[in-house]
Protein backbone atom coordinates (compact mmCIF):
# COMPACT_ATOMS: atom_id res chain seq x y z
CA UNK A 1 -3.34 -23.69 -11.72
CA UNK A 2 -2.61 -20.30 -13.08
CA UNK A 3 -2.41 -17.77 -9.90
CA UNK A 4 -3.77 -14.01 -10.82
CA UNK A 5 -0.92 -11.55 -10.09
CA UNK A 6 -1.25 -10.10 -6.43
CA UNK A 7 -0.58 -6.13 -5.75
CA UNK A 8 -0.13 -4.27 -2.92
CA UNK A 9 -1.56 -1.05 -2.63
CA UNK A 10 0.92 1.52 -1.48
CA UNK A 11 -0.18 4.73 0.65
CA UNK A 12 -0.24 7.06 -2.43
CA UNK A 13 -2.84 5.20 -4.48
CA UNK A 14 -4.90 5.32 -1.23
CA UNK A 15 -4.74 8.66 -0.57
CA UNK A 16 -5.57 9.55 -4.28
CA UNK A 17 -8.49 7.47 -4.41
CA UNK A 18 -9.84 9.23 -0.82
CA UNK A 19 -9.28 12.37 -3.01
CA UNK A 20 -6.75 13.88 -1.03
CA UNK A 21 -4.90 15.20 -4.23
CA UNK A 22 -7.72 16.38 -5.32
CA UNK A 23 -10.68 15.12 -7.76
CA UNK A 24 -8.83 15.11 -11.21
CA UNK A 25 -6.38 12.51 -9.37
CA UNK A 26 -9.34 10.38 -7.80
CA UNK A 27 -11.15 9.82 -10.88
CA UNK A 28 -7.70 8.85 -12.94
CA UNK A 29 -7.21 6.35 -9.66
CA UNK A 30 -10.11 4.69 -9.53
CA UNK A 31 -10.06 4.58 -13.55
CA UNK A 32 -6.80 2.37 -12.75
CA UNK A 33 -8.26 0.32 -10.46
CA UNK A 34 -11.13 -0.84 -12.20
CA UNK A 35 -8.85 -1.79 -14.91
CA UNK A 36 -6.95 -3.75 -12.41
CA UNK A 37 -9.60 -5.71 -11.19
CA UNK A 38 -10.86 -6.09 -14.69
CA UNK A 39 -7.63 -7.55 -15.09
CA UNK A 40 -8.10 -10.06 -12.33
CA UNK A 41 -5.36 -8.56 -10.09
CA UNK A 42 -5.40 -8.94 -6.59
CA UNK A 43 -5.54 -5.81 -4.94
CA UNK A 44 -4.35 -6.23 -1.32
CA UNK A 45 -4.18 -3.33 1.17
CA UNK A 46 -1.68 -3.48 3.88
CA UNK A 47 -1.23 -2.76 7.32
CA UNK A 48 1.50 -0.28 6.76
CA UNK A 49 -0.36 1.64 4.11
CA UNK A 50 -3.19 2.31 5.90
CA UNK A 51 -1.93 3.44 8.93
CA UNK A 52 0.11 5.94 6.55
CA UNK A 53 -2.99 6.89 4.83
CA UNK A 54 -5.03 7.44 8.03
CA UNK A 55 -2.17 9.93 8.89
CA UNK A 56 -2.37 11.69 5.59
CA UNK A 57 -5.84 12.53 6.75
CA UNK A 58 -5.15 13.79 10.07
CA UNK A 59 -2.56 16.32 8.66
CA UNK A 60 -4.55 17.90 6.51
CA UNK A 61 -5.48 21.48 7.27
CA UNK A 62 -8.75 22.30 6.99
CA UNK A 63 -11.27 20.00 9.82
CA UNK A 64 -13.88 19.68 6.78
CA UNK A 65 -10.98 17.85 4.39
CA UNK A 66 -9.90 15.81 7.32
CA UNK A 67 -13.72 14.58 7.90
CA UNK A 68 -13.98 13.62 4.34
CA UNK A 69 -10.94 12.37 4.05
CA UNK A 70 -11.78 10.45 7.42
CA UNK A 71 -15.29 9.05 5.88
CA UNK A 72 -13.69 8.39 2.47
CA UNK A 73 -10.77 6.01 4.48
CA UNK A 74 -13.79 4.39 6.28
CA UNK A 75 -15.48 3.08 3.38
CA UNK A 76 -12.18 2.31 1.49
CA UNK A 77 -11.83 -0.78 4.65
CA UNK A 78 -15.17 -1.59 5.09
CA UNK A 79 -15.43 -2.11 1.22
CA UNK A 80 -12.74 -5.13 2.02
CA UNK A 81 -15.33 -6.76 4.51
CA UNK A 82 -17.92 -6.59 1.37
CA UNK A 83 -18.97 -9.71 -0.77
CA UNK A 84 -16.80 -9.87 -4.00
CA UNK A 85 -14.77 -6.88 -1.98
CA UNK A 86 -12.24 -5.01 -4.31
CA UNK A 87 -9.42 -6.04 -2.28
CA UNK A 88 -8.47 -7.72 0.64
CA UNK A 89 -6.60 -6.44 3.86
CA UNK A 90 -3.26 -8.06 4.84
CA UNK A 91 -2.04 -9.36 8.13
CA UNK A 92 0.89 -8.60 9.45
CA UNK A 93 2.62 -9.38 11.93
CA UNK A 94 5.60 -6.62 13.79
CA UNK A 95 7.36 -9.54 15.18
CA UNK A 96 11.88 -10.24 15.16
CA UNK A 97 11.95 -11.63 11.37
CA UNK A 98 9.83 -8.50 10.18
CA UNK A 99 11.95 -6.24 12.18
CA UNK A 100 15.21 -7.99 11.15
CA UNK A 101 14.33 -7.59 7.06
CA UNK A 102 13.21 -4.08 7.85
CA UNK A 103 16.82 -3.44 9.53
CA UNK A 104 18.39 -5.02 6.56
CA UNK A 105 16.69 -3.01 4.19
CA UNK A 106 14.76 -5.89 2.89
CA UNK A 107 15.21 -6.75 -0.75
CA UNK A 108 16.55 -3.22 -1.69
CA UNK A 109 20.54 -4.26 -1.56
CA UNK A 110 20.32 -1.52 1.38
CA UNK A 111 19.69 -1.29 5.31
CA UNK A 112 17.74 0.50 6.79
CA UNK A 113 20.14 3.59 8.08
CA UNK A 114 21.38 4.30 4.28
CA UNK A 115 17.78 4.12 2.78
CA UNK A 116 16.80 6.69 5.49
CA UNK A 117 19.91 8.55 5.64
CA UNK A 118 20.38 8.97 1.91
CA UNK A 119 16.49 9.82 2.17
CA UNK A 120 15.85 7.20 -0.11
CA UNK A 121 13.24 5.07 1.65
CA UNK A 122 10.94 5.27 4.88
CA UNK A 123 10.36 2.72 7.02
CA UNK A 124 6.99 2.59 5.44
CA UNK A 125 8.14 2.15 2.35
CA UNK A 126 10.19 -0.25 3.47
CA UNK A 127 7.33 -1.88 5.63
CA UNK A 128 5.17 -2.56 2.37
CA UNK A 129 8.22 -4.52 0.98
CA UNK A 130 8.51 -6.50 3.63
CA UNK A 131 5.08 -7.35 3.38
CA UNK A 132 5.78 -8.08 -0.46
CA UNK A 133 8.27 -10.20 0.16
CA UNK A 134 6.88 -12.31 3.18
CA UNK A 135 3.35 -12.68 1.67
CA UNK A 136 5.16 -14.12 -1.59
CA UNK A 137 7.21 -16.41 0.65
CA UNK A 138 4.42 -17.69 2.82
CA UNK A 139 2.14 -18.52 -0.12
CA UNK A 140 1.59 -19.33 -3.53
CA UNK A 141 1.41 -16.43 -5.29
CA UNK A 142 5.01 -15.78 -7.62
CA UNK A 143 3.80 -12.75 -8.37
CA UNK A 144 3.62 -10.23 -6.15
CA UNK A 145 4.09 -6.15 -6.67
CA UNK A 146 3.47 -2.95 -5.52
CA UNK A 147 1.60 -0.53 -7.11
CA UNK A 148 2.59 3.18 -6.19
CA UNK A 149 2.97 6.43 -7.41
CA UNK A 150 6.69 6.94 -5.41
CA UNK A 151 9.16 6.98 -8.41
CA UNK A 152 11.82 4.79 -5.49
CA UNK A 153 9.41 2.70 -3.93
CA UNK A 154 8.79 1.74 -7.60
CA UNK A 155 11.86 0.84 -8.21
CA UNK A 156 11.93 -2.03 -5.75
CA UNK A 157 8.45 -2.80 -6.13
C-alpha cells in the first residue's frame, strides 16, 4: 500500500497563512497549501508549532492585529476538527524519551547547548523534529518532513 508523504507544518507557514507577514505572504501560503493537498500530502500541525504560533500573535503590537491574528489561529484548529479537515493535529507527548532526543539534539548530529549556543536551533525547532522523527518511528509513514520557511530548520527537515 503506497503511504502519501506526511508534513509537518512548522510555525512560519502558520503564521503566514494567519497573515501575520502580511497579505502578499498569505495568499502565496495558502497557494502552497492547496497544492499540497492537491498533492495528497498530509499536512499535520504540531503541538510545538502552535503554541509558537499562538505566541507570534500575542507579540504583536497593535490589540486589533493580535485579535485577528487570534481569530485567524482559531479557525486554523478548528478547521482540523472539520470533515475532510486540511490537516490533522499531532499528539505529543513531553515525557523522558522526548526530553532525552531534545537534549541530544535529535537527528541534527548536535545537542541541544551547541544548536542554541551557536544560535542555530530553538528548542522549538528542535521540538518539531522530534516530533518528525517519533511520529515516523511509531507508524507507518517513511516519509515524513517538515515544511518551513527557516533556511536551518530546513536543513534538517
Amino acid at each position: 500500500m503506497i503511504r502519501s508523504a506526511v508534513v509537518l507544518v512548522d510555525t512560519s507557514i502558520i503564521v503566514r497563512l494567519m497573515g501575520i507577514d502580511g497579505d502578499r505572504e498569505a495568499k502565496k501560503a495558502a497557494e502552497e497549501f492547496d497544492r499540497r493537498r492537491s498533492e495528497g500530502q498530509r499536512l499535520v500541525l504540531t503541538v510545538t508549532a502552535l503554541i509558537e504560533a499562538g505566541n507570534r500573535v500575542a507579540q504583536q503590537n497593535r490589540p486589533n492585529d493580535r485579535r485577528r491574528c487570534a481569530q485567524q489561529l482559531k479557525k486554523l484548529i478548528e478547521a482540523a476538527n472539520q470533515p475532510d479537515p486540511p490537516w490533522i493535529l499531532r499528539e505529543a507527548t513531553l515525557d523522558q524519551q522526548f526530553v532525552d532526543e531534545m537534549i541530544a539534539g535529535d537527528s541534527t548530529g548536535s545537542d541541544l547547548v551547541t544548536l542554541l549556543g551557536d544560535g542555530r536551533l530553538g528548542t522549538g525547532d528542535l521540538a518539531i523534529l522530534v516530533e518528525r522523527d517519533q511520529l515516523q518511528r511509531k507508524t507507518a509513514h517513511t516519509d515524513v518532513s517538515v515544511w518551513t520557511l527557516d533556511k536551518e530548520l530546513s536543513a534538517h527537515g
